[in-house]
C-alpha atoms as a PDB file:
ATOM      1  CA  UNK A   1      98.254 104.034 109.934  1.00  0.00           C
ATOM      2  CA  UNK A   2     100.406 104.374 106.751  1.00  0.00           C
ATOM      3  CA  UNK A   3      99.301 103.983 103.681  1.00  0.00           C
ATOM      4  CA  UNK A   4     101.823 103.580 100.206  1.00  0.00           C
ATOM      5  CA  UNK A   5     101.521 103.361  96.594  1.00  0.00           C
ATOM      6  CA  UNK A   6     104.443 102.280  94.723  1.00  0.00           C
ATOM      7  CA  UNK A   7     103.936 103.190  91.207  1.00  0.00           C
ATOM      8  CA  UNK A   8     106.411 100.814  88.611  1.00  0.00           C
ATOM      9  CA  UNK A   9     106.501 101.373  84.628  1.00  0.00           C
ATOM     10  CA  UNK A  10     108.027  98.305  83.111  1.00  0.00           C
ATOM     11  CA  UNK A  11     109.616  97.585  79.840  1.00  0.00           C
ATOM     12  CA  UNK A  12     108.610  94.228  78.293  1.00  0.00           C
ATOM     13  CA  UNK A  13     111.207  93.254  75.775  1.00  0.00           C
ATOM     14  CA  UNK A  14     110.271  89.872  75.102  1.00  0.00           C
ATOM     15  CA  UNK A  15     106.201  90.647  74.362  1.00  0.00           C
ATOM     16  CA  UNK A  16     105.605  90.887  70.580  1.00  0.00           C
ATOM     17  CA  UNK A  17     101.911  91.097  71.096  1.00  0.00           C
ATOM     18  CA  UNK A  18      98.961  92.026  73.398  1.00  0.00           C
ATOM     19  CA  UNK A  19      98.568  88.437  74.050  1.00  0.00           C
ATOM     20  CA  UNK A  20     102.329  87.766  75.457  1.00  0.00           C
ATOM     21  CA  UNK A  21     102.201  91.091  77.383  1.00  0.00           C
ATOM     22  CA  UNK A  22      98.915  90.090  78.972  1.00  0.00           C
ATOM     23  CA  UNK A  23     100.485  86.266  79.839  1.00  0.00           C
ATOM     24  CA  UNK A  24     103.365  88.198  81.781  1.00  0.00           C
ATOM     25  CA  UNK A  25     101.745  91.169  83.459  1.00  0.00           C
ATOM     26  CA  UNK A  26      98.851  88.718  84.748  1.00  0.00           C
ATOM     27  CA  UNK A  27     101.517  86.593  86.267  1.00  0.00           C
ATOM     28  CA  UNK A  28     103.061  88.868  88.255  1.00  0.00           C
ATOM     29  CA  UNK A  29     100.287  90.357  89.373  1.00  0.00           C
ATOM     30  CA  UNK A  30      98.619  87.006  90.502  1.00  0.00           C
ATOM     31  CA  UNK A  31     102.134  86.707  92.003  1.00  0.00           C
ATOM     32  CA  UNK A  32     102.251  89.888  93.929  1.00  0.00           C
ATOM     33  CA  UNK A  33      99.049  89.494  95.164  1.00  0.00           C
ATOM     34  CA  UNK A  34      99.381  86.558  96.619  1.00  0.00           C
ATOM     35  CA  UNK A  35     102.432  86.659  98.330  1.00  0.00           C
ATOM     36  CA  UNK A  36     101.856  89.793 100.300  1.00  0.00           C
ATOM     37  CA  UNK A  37      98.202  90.659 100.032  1.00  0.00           C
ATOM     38  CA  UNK A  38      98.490  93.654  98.352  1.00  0.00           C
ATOM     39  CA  UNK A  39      96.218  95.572  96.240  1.00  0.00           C
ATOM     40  CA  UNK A  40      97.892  95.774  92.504  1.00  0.00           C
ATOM     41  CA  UNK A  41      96.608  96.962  89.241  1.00  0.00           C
ATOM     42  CA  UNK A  42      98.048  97.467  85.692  1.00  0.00           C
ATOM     43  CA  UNK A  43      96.569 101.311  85.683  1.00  0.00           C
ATOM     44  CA  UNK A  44      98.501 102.947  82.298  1.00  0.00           C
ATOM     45  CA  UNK A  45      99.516 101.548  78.688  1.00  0.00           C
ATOM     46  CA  UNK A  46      97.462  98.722  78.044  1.00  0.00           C
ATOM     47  CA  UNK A  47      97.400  99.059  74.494  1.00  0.00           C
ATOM     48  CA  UNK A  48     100.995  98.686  74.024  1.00  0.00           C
ATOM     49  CA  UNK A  49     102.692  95.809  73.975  1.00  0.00           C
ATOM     50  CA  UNK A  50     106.305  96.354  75.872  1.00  0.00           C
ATOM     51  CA  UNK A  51     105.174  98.862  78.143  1.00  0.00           C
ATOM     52  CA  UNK A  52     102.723  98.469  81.356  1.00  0.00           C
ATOM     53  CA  UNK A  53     101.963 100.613  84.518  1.00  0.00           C
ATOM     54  CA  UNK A  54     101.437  98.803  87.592  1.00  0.00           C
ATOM     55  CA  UNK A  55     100.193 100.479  90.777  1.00  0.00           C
ATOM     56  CA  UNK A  56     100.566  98.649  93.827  1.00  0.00           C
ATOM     57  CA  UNK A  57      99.179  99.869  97.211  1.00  0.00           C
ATOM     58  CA  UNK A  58      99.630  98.679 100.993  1.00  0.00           C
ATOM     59  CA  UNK A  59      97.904  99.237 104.632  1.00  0.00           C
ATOM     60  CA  UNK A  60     100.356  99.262 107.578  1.00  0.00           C
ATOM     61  CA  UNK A  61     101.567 100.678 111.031  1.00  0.00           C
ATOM     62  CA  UNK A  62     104.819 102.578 109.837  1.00  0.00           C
ATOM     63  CA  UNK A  63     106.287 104.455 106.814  1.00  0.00           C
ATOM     64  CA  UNK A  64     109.726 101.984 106.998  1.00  0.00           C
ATOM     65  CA  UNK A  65     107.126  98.945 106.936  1.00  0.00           C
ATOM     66  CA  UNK A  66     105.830 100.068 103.545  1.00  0.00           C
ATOM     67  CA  UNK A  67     109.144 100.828 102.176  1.00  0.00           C
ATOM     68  CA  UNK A  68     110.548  97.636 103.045  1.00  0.00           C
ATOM     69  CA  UNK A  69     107.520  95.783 101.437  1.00  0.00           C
ATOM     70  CA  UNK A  70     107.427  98.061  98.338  1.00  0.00           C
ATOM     71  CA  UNK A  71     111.635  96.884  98.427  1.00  0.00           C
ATOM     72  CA  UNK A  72     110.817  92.944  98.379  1.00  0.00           C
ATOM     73  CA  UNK A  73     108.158  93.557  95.845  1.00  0.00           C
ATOM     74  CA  UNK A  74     110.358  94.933  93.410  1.00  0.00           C
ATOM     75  CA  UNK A  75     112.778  92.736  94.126  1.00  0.00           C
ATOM     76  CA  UNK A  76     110.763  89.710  93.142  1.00  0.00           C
ATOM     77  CA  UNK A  77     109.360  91.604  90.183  1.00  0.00           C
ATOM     78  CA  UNK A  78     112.733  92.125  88.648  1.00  0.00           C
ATOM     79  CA  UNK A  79     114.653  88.760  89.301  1.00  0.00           C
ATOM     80  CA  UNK A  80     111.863  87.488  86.933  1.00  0.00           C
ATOM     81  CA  UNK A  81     114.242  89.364  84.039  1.00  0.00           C
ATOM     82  CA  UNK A  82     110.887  89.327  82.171  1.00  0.00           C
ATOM     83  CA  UNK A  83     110.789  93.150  82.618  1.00  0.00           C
ATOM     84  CA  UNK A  84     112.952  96.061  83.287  1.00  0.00           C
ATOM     85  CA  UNK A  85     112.247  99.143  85.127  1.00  0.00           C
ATOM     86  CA  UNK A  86     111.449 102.756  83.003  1.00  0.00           C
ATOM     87  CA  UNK A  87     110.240 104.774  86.059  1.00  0.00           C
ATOM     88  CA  UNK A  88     109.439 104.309  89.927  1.00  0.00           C
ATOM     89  CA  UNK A  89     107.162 106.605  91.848  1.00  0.00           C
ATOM     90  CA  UNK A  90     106.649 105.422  95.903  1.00  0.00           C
ATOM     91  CA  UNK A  91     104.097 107.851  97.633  1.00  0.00           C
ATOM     92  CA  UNK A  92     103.367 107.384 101.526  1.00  0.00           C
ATOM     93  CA  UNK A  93     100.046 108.977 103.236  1.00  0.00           C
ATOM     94  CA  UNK A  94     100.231 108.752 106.961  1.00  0.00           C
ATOM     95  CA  UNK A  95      96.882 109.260 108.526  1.00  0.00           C
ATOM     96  CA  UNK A  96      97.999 110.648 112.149  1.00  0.00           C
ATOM     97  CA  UNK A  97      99.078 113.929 110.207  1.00  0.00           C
END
């Protein structure tokens, strides 16, 4: 079993409050979420209003699973052209080690 955790900090150049920011990262969370039952969080700069964290983790058999997942993810995340990427950490765990 592999687990991942694809880390994403997003600019948000179109929020010009709390308020906007919140309307667009709750989207694509609710988004996320739903399309490929992941676990996702905003985790870092919630007080700021064009900048987020978002932490997304995943369950699955192998590493190249994960990766490909994390890939589709970001994918959607980014055709949105709400937000553009700062910084992307992926971290894999594999449990038979």
């Amino acid at each position: 079993m592999v687990l991942g955790l694809l880390e994403l900090e997003l600019h948000l150049p179109y929020c010009n409050s709390l308020k906007s920011k919140r309307k667009i990262v709750k989207s694509i969370i609710h988004k996320v979420r739903n399309r490929y039952n992941v676990s996702i969080s905003e985790m870092d700069n919630n007080d700021l209003w064009q900048r987020t964290l978002i932490g997304i983790s995943c369950v699955s058999k192998t590493e190249n699973n994960v990766k490909n997942l994390f890939e589709k993810i970001e994918k959607e995340i980014f055709d949105t052209h709400l937000v553009n990427k700062i910084d992307k950490k992926i971290s894999i765990f594999d449990s038979r080690i």
